[in-house]
N, C-alpha and C. Protein backbone atom coordinates (compact mmCIF):
# COMPACT_ATOMS: atom_id res chain seq x y z
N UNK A 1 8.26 8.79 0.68
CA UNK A 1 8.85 7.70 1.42
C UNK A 1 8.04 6.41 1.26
N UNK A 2 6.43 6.45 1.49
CA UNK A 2 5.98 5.42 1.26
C UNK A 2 5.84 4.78 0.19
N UNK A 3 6.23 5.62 -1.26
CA UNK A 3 6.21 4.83 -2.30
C UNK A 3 7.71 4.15 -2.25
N UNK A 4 8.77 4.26 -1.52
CA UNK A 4 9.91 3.60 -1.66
C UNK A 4 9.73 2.30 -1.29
N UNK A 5 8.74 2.23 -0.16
CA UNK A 5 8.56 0.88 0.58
C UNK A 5 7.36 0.24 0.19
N UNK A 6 6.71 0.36 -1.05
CA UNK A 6 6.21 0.02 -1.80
C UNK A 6 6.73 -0.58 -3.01
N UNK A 7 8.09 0.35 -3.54
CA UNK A 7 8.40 -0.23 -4.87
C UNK A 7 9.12 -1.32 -4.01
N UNK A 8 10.10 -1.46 -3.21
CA UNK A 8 11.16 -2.39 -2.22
C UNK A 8 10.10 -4.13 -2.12
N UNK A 9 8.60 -3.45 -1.84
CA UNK A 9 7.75 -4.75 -1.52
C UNK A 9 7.34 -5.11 -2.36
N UNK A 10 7.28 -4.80 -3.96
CA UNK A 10 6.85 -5.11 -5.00
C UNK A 10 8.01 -5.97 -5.64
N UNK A 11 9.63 -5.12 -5.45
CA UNK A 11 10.74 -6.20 -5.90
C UNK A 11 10.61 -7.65 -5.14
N UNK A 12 10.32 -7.27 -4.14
CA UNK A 12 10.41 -8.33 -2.71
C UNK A 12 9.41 -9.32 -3.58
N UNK A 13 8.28 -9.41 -4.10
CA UNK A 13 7.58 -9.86 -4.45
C UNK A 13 7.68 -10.82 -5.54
N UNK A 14 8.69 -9.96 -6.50
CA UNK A 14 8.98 -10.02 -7.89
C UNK A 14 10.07 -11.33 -7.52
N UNK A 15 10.61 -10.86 -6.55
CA UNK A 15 11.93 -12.05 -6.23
C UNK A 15 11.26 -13.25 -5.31
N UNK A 16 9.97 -13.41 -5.37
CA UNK A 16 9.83 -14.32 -4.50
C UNK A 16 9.15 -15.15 -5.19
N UNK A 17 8.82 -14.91 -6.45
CA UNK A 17 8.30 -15.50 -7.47
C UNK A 17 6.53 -15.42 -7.39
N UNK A 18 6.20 -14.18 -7.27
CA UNK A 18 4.87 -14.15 -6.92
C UNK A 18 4.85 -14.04 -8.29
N UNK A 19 2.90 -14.31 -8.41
CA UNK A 19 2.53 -14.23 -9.86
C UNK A 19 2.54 -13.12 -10.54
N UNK A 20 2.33 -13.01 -11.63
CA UNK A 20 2.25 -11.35 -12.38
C UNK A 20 1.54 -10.86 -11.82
N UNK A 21 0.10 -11.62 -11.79
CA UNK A 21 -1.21 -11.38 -11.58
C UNK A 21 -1.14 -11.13 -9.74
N UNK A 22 -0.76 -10.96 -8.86
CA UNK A 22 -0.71 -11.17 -7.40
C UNK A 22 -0.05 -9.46 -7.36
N UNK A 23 1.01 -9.42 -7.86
CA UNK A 23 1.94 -8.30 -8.13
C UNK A 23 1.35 -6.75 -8.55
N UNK A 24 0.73 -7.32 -10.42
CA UNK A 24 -0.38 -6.50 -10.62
C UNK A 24 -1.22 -5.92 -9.62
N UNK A 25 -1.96 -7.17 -8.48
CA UNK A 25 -3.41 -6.50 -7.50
C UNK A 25 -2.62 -5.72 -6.96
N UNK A 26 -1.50 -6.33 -6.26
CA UNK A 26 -0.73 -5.29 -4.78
C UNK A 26 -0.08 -4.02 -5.40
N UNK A 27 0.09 -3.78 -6.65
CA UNK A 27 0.78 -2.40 -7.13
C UNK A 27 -0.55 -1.47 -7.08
N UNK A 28 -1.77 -2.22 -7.42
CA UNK A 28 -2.89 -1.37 -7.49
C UNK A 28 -3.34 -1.34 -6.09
N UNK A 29 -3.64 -1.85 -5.39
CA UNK A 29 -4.41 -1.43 -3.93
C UNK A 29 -3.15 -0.94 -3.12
N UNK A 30 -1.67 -1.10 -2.98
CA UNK A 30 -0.69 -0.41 -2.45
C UNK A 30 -1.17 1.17 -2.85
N UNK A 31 -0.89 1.51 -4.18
CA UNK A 31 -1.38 2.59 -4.92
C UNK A 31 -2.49 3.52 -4.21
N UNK A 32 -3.75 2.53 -4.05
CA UNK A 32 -4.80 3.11 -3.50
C UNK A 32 -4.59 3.68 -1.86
N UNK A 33 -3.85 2.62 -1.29
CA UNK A 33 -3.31 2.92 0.12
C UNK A 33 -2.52 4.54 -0.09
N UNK A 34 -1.85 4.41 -0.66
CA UNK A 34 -0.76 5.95 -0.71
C UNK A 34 -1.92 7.20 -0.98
N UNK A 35 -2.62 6.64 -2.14
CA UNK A 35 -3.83 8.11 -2.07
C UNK A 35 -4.52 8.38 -1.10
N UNK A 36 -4.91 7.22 -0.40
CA UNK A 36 -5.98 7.61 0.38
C UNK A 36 -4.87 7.85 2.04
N UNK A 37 -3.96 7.66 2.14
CA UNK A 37 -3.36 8.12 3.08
C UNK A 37 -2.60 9.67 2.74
N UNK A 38 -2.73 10.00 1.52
CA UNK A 38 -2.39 11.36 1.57
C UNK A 38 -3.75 12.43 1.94
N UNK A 39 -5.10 11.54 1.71
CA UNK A 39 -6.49 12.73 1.45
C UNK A 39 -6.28 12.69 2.70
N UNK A 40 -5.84 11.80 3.94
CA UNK A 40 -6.11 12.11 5.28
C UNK A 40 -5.08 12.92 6.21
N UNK A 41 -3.87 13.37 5.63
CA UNK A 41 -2.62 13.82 5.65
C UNK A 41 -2.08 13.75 6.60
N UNK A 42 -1.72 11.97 6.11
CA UNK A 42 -0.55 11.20 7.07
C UNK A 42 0.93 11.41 6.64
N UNK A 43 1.78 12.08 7.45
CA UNK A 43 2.93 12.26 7.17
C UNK A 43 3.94 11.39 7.18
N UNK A 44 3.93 10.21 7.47
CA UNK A 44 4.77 9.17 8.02
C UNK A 44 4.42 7.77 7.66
N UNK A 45 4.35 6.80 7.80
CA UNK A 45 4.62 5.54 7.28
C UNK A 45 4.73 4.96 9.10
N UNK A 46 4.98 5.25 9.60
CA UNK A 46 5.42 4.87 11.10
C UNK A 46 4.18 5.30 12.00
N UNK A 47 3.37 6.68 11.79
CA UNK A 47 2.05 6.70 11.81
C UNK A 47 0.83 6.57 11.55
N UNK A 48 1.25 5.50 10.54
CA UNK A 48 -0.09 5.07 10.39
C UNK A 48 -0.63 4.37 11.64
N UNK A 49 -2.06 4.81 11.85
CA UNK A 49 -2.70 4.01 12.53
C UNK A 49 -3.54 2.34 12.19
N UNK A 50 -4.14 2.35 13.23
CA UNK A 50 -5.01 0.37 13.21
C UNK A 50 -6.29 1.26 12.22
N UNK A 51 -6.84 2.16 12.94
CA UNK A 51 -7.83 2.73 13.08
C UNK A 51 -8.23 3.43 11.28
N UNK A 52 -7.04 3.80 11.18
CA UNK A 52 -6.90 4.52 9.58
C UNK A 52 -6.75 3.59 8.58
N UNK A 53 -6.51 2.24 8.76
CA UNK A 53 -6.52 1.09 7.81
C UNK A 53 -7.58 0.49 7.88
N UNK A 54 -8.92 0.49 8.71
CA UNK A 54 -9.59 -0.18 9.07
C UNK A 54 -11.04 1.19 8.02
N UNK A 55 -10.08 1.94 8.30
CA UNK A 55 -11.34 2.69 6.97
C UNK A 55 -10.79 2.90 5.88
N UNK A 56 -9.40 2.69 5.67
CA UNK A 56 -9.09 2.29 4.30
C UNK A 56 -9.84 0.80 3.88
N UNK A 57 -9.96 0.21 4.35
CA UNK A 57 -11.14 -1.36 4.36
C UNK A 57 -12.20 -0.63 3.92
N UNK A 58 -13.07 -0.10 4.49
CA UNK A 58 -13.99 0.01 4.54
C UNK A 58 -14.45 0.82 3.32
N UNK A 59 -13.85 1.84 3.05
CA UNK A 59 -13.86 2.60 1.70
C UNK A 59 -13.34 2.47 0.19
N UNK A 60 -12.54 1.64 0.76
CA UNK A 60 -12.22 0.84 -0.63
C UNK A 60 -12.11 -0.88 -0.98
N UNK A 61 -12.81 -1.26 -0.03
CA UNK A 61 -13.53 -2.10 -0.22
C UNK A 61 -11.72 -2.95 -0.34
C-alpha cells in the first residue's frame, strides 16, 4: 500500500514540474522510508507514528 502512495506522490511531483533531480532524492529516501518501516513491522501507512519518523531521522540521516 505504501508504495502506491509513493508512486501517486512521485506522479504528483512529476506533474508539478519538480526537478528530475528533486524527484530522483524523494524516490530514494521515500524508498528508504518503506524499508525501514518494514524492519520495524509497521502494517499501515495510517500508523505510522511521530515517534517512528523521528528515528527514521535519526538513522538515516
Amino acid at each position: 500500500m505504501l508504495h502506491d502512495y509513493i508512486a501517486n506522490f512521485l506522479d504528483y511531483c512529476k506533474n508539478a514540474n519538480f526537478s528530475e533531480r528533486s524527484i530522483e532524492s524523494l524516490h530514494h529516501r521515500l524508498g528508504e522510508l518503506c524499508i525501514f518501516l518494514t524492519t520495524i513491522n509497521n502494517p499501515s501507512i495510517q500508523e505510522i507514528k511521530y515517534q517512528q519518523l523521528t528515528q527514521f531521522v535519526a538513522d538515516f540521516n
